[in-house]
N, C-alpha and C. Protein backbone atom coordinates (compact mmCIF):
# COMPACT_ATOMS: atom_id res chain seq x y z
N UNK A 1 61.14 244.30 -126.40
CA UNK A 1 60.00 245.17 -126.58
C UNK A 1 58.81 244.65 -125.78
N UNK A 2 58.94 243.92 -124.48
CA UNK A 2 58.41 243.72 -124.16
C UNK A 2 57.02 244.65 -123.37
N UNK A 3 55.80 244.24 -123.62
CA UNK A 3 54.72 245.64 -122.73
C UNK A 3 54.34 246.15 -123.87
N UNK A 4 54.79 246.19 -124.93
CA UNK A 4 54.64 247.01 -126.06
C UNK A 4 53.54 246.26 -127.59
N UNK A 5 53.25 246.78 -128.26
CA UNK A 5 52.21 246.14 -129.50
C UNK A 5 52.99 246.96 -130.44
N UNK A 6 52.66 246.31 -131.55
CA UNK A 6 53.15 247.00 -133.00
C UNK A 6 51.69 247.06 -133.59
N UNK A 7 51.71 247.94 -134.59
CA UNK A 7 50.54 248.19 -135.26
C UNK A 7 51.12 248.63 -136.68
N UNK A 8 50.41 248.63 -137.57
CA UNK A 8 50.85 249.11 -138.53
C UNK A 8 49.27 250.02 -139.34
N UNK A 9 49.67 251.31 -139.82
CA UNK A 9 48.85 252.14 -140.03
C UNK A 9 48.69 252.28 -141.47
N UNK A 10 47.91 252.45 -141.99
CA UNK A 10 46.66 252.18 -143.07
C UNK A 10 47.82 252.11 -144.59
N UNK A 11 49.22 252.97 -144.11
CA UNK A 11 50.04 253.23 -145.33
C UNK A 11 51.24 251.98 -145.08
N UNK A 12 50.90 251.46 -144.21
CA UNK A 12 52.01 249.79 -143.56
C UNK A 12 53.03 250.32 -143.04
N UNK A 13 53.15 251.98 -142.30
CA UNK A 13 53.99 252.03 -141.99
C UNK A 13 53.87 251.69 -139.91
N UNK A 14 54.95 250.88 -139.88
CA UNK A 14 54.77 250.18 -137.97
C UNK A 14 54.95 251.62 -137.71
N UNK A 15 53.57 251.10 -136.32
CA UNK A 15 53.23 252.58 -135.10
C UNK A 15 53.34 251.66 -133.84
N UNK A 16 54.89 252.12 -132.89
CA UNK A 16 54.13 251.36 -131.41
C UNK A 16 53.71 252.23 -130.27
N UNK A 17 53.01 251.16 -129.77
CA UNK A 17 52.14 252.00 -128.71
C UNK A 17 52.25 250.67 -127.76
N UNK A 18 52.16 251.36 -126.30
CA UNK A 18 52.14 251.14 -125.23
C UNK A 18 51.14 249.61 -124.83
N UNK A 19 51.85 248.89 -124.75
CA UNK A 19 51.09 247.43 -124.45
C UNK A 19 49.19 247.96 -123.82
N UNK A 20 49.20 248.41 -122.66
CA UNK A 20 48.68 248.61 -121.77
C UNK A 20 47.23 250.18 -122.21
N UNK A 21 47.85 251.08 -123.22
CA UNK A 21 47.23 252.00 -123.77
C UNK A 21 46.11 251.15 -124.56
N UNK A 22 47.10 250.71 -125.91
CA UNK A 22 45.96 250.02 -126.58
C UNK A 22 44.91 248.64 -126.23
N UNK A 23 45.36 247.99 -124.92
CA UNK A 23 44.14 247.54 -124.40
C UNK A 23 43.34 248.27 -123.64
N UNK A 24 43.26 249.40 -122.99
CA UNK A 24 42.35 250.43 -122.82
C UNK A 24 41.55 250.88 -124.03
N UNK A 25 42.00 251.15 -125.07
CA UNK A 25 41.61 251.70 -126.08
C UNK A 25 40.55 250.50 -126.81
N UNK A 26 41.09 249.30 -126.58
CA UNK A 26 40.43 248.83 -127.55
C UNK A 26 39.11 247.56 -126.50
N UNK A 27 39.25 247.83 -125.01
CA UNK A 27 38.38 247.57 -123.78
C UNK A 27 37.15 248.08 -124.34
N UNK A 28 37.51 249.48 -123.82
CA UNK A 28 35.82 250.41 -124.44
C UNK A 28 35.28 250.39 -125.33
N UNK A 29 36.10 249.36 -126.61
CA UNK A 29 34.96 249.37 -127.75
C UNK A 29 34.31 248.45 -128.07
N UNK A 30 34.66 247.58 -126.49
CA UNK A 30 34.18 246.27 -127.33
C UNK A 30 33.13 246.17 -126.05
N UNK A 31 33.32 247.09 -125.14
CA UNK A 31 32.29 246.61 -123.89
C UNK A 31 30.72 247.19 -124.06
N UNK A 32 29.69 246.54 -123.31
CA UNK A 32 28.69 246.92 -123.28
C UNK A 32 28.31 247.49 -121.90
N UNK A 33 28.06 248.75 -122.17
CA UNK A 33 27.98 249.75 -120.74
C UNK A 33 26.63 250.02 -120.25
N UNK A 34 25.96 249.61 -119.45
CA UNK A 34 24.31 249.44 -119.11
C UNK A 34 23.77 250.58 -117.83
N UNK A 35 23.05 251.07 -117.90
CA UNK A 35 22.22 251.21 -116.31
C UNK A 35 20.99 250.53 -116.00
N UNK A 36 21.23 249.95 -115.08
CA UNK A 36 20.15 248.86 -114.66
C UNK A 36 19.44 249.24 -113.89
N UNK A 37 17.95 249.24 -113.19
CA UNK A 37 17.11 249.98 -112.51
C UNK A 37 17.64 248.83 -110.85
N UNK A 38 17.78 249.68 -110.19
CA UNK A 38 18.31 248.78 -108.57
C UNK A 38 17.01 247.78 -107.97
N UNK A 39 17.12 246.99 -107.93
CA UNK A 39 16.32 246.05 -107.14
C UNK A 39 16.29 246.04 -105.59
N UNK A 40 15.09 246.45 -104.72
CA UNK A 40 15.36 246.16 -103.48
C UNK A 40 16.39 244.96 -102.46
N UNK A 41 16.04 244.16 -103.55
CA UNK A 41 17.21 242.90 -102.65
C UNK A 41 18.27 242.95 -103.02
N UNK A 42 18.76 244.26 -103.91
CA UNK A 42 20.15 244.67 -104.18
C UNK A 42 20.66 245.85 -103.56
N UNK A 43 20.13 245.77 -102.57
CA UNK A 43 20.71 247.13 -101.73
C UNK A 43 21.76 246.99 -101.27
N UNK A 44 22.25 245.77 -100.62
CA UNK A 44 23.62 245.00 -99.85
C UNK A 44 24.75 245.48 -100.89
N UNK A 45 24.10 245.33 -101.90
CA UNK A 45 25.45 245.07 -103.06
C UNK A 45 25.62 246.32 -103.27
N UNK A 46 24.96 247.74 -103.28
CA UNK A 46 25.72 249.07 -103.06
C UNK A 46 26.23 249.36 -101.77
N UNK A 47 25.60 248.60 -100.99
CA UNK A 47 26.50 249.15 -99.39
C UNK A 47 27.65 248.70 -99.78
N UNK A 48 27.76 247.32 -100.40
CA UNK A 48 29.59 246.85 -101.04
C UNK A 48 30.58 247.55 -101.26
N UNK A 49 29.54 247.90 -102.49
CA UNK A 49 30.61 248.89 -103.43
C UNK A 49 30.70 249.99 -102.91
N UNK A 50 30.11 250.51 -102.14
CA UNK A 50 30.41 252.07 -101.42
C UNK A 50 31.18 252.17 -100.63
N UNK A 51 31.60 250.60 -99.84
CA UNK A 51 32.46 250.76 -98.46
C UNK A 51 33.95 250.24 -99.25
N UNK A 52 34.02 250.21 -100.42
CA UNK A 52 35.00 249.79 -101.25
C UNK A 52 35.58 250.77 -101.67
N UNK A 53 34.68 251.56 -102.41
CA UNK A 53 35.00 252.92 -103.01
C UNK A 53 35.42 254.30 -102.00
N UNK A 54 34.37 254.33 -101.22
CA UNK A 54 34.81 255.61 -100.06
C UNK A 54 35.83 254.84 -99.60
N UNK A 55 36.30 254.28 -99.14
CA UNK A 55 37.76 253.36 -98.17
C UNK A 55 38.70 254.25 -99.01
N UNK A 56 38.11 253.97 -100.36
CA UNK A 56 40.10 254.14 -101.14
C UNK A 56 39.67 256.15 -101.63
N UNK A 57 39.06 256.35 -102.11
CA UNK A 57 38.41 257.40 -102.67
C UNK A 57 38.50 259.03 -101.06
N UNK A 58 37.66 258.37 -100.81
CA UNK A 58 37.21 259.66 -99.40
C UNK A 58 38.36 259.45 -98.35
N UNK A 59 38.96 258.23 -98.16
CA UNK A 59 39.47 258.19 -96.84
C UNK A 59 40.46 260.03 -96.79
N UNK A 60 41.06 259.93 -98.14
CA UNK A 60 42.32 260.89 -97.93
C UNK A 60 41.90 262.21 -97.91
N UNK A 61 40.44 262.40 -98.30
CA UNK A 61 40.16 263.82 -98.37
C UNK A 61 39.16 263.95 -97.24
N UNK A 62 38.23 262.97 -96.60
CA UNK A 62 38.04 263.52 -95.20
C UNK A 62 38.23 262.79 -94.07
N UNK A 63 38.96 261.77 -94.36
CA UNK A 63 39.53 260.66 -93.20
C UNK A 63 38.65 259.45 -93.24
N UNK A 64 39.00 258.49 -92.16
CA UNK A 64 38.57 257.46 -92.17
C UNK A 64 37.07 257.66 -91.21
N UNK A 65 37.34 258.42 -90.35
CA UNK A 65 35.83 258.56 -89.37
C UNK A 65 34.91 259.13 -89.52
N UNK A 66 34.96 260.03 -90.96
CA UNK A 66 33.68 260.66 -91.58
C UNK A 66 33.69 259.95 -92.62
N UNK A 67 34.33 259.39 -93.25
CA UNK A 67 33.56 258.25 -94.12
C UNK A 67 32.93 256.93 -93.34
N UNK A 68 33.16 256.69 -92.54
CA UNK A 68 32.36 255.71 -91.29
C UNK A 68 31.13 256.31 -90.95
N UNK A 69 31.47 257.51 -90.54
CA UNK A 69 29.84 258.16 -90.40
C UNK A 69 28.87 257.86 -91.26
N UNK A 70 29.70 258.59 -92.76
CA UNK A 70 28.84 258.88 -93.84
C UNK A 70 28.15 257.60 -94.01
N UNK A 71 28.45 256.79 -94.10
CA UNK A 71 28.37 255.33 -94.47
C UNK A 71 27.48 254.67 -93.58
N UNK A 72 27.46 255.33 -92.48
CA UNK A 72 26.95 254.14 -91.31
C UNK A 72 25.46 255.39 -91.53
N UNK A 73 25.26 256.63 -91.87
CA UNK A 73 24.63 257.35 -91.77
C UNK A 73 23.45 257.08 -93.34
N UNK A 74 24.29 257.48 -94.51
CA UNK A 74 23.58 257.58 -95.62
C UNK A 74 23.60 255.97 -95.86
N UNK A 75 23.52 254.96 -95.63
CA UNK A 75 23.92 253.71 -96.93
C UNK A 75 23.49 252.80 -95.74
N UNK A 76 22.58 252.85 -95.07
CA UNK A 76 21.62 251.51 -94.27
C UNK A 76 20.92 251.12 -95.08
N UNK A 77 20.14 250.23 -94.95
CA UNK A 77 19.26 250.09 -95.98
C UNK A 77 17.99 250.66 -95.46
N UNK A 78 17.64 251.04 -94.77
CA UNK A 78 16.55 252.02 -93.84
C UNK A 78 16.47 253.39 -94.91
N UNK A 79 17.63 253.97 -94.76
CA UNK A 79 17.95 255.24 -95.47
C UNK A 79 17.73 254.86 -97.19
N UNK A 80 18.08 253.79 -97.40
CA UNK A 80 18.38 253.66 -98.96
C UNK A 80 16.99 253.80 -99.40
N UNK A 81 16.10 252.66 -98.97
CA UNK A 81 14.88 252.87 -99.26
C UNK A 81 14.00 253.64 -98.58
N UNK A 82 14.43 254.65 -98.22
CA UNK A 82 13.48 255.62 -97.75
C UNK A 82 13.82 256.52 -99.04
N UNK A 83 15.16 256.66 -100.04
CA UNK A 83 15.30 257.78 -100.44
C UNK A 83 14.93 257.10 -101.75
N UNK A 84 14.44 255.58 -102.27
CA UNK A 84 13.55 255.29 -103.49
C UNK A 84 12.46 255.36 -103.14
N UNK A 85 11.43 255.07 -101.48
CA UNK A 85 10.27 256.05 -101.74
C UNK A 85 10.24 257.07 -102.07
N UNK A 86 11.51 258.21 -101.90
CA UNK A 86 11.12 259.36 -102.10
C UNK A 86 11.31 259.83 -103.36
N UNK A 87 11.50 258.92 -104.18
CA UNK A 87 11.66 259.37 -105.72
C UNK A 87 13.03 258.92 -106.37
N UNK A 88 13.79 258.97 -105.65
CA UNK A 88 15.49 258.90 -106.19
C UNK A 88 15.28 257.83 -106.63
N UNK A 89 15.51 257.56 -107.91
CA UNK A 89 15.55 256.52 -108.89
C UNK A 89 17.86 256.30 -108.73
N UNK A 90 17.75 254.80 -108.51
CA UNK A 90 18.62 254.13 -108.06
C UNK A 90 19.15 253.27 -109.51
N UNK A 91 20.22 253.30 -110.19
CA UNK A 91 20.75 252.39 -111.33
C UNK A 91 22.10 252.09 -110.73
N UNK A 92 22.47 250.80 -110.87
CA UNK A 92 23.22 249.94 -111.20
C UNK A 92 24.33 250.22 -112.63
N UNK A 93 25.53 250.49 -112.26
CA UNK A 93 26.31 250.79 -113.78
C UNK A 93 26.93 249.26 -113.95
N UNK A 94 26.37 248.44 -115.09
CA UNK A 94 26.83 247.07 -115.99
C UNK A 94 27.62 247.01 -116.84
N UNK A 95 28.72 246.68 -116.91
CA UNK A 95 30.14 246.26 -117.59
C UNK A 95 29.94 245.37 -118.33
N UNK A 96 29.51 244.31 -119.05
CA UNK A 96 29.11 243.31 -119.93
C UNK A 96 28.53 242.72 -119.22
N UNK A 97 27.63 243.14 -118.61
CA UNK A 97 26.62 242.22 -117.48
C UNK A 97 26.91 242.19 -115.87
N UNK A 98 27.73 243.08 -115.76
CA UNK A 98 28.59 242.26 -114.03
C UNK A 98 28.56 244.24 -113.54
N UNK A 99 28.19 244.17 -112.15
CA UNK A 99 28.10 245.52 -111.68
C UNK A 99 29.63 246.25 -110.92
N UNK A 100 30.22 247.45 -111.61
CA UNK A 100 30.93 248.32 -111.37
C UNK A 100 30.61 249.21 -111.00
N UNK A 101 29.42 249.99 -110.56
CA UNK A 101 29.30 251.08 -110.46
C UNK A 101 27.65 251.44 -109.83
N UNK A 102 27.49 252.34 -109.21
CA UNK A 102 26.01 253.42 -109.11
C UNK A 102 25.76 254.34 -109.06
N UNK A 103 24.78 254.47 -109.42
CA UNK A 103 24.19 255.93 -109.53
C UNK A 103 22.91 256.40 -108.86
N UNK A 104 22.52 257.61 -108.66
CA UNK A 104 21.16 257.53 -108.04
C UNK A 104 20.58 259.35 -108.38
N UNK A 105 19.50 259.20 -109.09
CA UNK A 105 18.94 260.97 -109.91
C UNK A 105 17.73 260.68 -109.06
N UNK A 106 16.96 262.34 -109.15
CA UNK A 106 16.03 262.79 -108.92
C UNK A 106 15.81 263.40 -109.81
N UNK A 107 14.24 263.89 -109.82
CA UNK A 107 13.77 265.31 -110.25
C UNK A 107 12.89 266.45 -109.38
N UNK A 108 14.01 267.30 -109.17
CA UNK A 108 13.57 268.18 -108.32
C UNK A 108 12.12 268.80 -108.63
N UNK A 109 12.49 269.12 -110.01
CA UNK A 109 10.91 270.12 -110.17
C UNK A 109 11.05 269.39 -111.70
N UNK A 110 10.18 269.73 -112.42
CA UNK A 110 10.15 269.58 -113.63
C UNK A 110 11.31 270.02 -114.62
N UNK A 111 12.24 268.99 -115.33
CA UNK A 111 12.91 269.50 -115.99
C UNK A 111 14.38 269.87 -114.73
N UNK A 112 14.39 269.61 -113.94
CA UNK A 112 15.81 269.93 -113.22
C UNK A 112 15.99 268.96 -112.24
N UNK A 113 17.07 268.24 -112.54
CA UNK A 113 17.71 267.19 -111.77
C UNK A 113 18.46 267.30 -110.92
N UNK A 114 18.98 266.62 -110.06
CA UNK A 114 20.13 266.10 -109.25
C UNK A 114 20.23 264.90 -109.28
N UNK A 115 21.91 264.40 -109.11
CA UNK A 115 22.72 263.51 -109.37
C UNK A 115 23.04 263.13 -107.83
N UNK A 116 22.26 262.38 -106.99
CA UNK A 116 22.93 262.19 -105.88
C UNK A 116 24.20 261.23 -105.62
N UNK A 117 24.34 260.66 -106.61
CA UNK A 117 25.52 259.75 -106.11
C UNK A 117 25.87 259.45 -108.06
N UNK A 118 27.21 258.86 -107.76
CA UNK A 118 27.45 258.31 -109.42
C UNK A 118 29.22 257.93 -108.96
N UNK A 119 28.95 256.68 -108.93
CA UNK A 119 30.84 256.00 -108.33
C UNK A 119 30.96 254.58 -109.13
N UNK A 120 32.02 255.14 -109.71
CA UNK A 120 32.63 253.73 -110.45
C UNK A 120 33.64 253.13 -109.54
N UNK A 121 33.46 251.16 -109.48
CA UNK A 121 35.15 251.13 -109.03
C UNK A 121 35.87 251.51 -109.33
N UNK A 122 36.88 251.56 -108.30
CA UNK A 122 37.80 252.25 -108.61
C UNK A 122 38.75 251.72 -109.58
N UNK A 123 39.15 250.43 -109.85
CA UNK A 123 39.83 249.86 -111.41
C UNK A 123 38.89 250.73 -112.22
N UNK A 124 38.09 250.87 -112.64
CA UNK A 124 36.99 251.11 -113.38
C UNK A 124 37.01 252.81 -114.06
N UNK A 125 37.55 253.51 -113.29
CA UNK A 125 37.45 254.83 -113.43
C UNK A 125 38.64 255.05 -114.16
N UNK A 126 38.76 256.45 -114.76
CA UNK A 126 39.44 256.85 -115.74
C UNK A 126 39.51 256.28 -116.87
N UNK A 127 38.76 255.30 -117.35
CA UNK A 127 38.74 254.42 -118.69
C UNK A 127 37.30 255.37 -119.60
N UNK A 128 37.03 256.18 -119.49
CA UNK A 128 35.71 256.86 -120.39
C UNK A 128 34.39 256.75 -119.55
N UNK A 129 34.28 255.56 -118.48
CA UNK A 129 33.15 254.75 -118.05
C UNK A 129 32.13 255.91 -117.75
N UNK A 130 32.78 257.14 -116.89
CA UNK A 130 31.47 257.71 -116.19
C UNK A 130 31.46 258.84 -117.47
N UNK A 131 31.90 259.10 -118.27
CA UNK A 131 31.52 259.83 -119.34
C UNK A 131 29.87 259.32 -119.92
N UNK A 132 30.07 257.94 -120.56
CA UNK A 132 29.25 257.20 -120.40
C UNK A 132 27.84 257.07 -120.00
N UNK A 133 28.33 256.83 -118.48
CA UNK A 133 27.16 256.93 -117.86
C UNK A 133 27.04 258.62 -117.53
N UNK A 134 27.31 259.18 -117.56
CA UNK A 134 26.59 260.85 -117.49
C UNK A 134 25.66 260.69 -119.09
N UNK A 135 26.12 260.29 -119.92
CA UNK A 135 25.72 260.63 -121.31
C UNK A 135 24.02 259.95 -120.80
N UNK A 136 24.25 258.51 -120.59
CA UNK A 136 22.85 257.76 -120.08
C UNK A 136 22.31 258.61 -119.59
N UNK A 137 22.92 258.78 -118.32
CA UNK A 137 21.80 259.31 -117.25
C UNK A 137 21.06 260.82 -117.79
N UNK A 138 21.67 261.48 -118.85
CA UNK A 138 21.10 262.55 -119.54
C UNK A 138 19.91 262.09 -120.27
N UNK A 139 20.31 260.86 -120.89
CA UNK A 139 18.80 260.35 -121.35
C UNK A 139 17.66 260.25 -121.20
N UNK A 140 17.91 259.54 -119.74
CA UNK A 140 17.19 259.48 -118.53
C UNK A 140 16.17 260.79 -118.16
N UNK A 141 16.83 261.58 -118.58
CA UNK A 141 16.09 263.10 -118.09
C UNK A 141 15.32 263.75 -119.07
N UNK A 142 13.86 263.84 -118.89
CA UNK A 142 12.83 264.34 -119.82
C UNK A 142 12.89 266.28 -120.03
N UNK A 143 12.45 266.67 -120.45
CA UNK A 143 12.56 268.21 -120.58
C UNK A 143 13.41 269.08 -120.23
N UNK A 144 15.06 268.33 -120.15
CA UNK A 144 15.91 268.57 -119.08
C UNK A 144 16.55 269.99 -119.58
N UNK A 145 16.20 270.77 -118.38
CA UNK A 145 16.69 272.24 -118.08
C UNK A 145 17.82 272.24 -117.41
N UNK A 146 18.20 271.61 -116.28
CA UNK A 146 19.51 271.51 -115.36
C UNK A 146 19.82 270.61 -114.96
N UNK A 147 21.16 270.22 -114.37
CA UNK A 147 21.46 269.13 -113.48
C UNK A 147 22.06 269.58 -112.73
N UNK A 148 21.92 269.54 -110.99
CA UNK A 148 22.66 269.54 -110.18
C UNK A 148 23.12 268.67 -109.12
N UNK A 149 24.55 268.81 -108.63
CA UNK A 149 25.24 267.65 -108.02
C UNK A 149 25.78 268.61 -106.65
N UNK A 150 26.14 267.83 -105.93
CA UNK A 150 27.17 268.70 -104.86
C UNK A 150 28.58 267.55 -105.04
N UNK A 151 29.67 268.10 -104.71
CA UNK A 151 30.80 267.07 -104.68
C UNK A 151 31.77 268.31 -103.77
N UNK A 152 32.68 266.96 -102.85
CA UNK A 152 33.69 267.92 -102.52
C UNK A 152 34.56 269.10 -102.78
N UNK A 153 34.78 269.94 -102.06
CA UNK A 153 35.56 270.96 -102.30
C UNK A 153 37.05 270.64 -102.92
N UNK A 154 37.61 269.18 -102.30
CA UNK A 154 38.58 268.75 -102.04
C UNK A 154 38.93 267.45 -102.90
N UNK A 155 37.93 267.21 -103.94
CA UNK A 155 37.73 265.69 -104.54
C UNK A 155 37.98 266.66 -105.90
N UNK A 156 39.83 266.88 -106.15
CA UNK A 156 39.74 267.40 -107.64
C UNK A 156 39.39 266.55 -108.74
N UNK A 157 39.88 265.29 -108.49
CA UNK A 157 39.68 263.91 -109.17
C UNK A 157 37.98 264.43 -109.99
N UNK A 158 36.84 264.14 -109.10
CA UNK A 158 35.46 264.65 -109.54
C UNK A 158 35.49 265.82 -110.19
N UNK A 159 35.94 266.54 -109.15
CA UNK A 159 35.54 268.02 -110.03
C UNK A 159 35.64 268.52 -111.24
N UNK A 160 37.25 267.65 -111.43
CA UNK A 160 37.90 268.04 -113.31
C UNK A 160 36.95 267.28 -113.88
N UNK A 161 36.80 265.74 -113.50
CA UNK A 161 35.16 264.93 -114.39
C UNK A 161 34.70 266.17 -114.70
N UNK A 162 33.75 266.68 -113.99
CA UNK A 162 32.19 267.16 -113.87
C UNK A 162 32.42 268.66 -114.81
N UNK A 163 33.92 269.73 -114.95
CA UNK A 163 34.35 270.29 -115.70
C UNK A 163 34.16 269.74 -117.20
N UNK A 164 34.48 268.63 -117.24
CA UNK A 164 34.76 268.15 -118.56
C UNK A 164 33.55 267.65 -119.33
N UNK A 165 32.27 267.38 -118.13
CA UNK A 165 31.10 266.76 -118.86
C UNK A 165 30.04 268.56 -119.04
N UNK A 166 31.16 269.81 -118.43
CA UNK A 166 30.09 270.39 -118.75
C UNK A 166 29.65 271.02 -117.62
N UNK A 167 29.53 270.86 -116.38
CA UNK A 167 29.14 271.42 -115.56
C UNK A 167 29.99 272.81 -114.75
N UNK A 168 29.92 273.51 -114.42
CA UNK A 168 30.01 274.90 -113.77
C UNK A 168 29.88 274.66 -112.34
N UNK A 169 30.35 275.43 -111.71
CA UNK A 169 30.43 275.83 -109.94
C UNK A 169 29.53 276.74 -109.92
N UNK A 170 28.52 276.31 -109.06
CA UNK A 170 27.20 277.61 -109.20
C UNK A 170 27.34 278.22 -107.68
N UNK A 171 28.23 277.29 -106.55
CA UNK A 171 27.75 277.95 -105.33
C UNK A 171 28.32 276.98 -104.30
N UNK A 172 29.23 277.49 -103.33
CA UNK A 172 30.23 277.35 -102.58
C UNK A 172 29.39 277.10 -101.41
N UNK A 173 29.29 275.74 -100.65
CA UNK A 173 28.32 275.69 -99.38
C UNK A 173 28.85 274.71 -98.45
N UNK A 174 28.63 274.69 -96.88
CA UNK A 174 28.48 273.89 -96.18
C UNK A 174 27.58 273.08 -95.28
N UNK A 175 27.63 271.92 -95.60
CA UNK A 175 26.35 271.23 -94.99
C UNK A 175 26.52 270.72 -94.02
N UNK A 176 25.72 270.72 -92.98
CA UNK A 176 25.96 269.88 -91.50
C UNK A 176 25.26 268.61 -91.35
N UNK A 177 25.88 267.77 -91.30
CA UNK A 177 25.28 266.16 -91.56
C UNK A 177 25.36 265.54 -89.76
N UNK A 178 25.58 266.61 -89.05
CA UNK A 178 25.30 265.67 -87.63
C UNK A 178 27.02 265.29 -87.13
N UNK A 179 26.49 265.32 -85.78
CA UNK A 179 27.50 264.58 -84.82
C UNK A 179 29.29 265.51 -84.93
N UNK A 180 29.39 266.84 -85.61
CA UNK A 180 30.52 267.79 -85.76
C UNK A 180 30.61 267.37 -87.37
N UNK A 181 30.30 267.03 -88.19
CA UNK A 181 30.35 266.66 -89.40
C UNK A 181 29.91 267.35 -90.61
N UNK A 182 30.85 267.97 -91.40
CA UNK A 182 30.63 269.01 -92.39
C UNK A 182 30.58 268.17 -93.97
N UNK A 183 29.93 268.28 -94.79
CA UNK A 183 30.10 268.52 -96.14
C UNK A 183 30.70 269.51 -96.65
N UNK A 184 31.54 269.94 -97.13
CA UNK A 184 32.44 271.27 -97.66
C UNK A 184 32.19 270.87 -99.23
N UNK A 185 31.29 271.25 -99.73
CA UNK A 185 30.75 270.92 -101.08
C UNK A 185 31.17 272.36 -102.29
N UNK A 186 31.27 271.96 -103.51
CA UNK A 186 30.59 272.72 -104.37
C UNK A 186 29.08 272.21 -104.97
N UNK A 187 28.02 273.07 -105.26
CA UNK A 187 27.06 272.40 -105.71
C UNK A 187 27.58 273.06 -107.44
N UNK A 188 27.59 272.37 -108.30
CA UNK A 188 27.77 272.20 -109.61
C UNK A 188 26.37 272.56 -110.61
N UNK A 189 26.40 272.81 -111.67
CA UNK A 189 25.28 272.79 -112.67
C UNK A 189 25.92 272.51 -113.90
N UNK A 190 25.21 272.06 -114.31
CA UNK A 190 25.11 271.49 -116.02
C UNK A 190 23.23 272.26 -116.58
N UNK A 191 23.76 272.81 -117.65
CA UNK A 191 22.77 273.15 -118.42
C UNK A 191 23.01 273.06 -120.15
N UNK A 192 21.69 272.15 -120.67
CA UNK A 192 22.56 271.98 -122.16
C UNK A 192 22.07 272.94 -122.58
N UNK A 193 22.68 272.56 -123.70
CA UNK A 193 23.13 273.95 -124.75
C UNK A 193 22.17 274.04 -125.59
């Protein structure tokens, strides 16, 4: 029985379950899940995790040379902090202290957001994590009327997320980011209830 746990349920009768399930299950309850406000001299450490994450994540849905773009384009540190002068508040997602993840919101107008970025490692994902952090980052948001995101056309992985936290397909678009280079986006909305 090896891989496997025994448990026994409240009437002593043995329940097994999957070695590997119930340490997932019982990971998330014991972890402490944070957003941390980004520090300028921590900018390096999202270029990290981004050239980590798009590598395995984007390569297959728009190749390796528009995620090079994207990367060499959005994630300088020129660009990064040009887009926390411009308001985009930048968090850090914390695992019991140690960074997995980022995120980065605005507020467009009063009361309506966008989500410009939000990437867990990739070990990291599918365990509840960005449930989580959507729940935070709702916090985060004062008088909140909307949230909007854009995400691939082609990234079902996201899309079923962003289904599941709630959000809707408001509008089918393409963006031109330079040099023959398309975004083929849905832009998404979330509005609570």
């Amino acid at each position: 029985m090896q891989g496997d746990a025994l448990l026994l349920d409240a009437g002593g009768k043995v329940l097994q379950l999957k070695h590997e399930i119930l340490l997932q299950k019982c990971e998330f309850r014991r972890v402490n899940l944070l957003l941390s406000p980004l520090q300028p001299d921590k900018i390096s450490l999202i270029q990290q995790m981004a050239r980590r994450i798009w590598d395995v994540h984007y390569t297959p849905i728009i190749g390796q040379t528009q995620v090079d773009y994207m990367l060499g384009r959005f994630y300088t540190t020129e660009h990064i902090t040009g887009q926390l002068e411009e308001g985009q508040r930048f968090y850090f997602v914390l695992l019991n202290g140690v960074e997995v993840g980022y995120t980065a919101i605005s507020e467009i107008r009063e009361g309506n957001f966008f989500i410009h970025k939000l990437y867990l490692e990739i070990d990291k994902q599918r365990k509840g994590m960005g449930s989580e952090v959507f729940r935070q980052l709702l916090a985060l948001m004062s008088n909140l009327e909307a949230v909007r995101l854009q995400v691939n056309r082609q990234n079902m992985k996201a899309i079923n997320f962003y289904f599941k936290m709630g959000f809707v397909i408001e509008q089918v678009a393409d963006f031109d980011i330079g040099d023959g280079y398309f975004m083929n986006d849905f832009v998404m909305v979330y509005r609570p209830k």
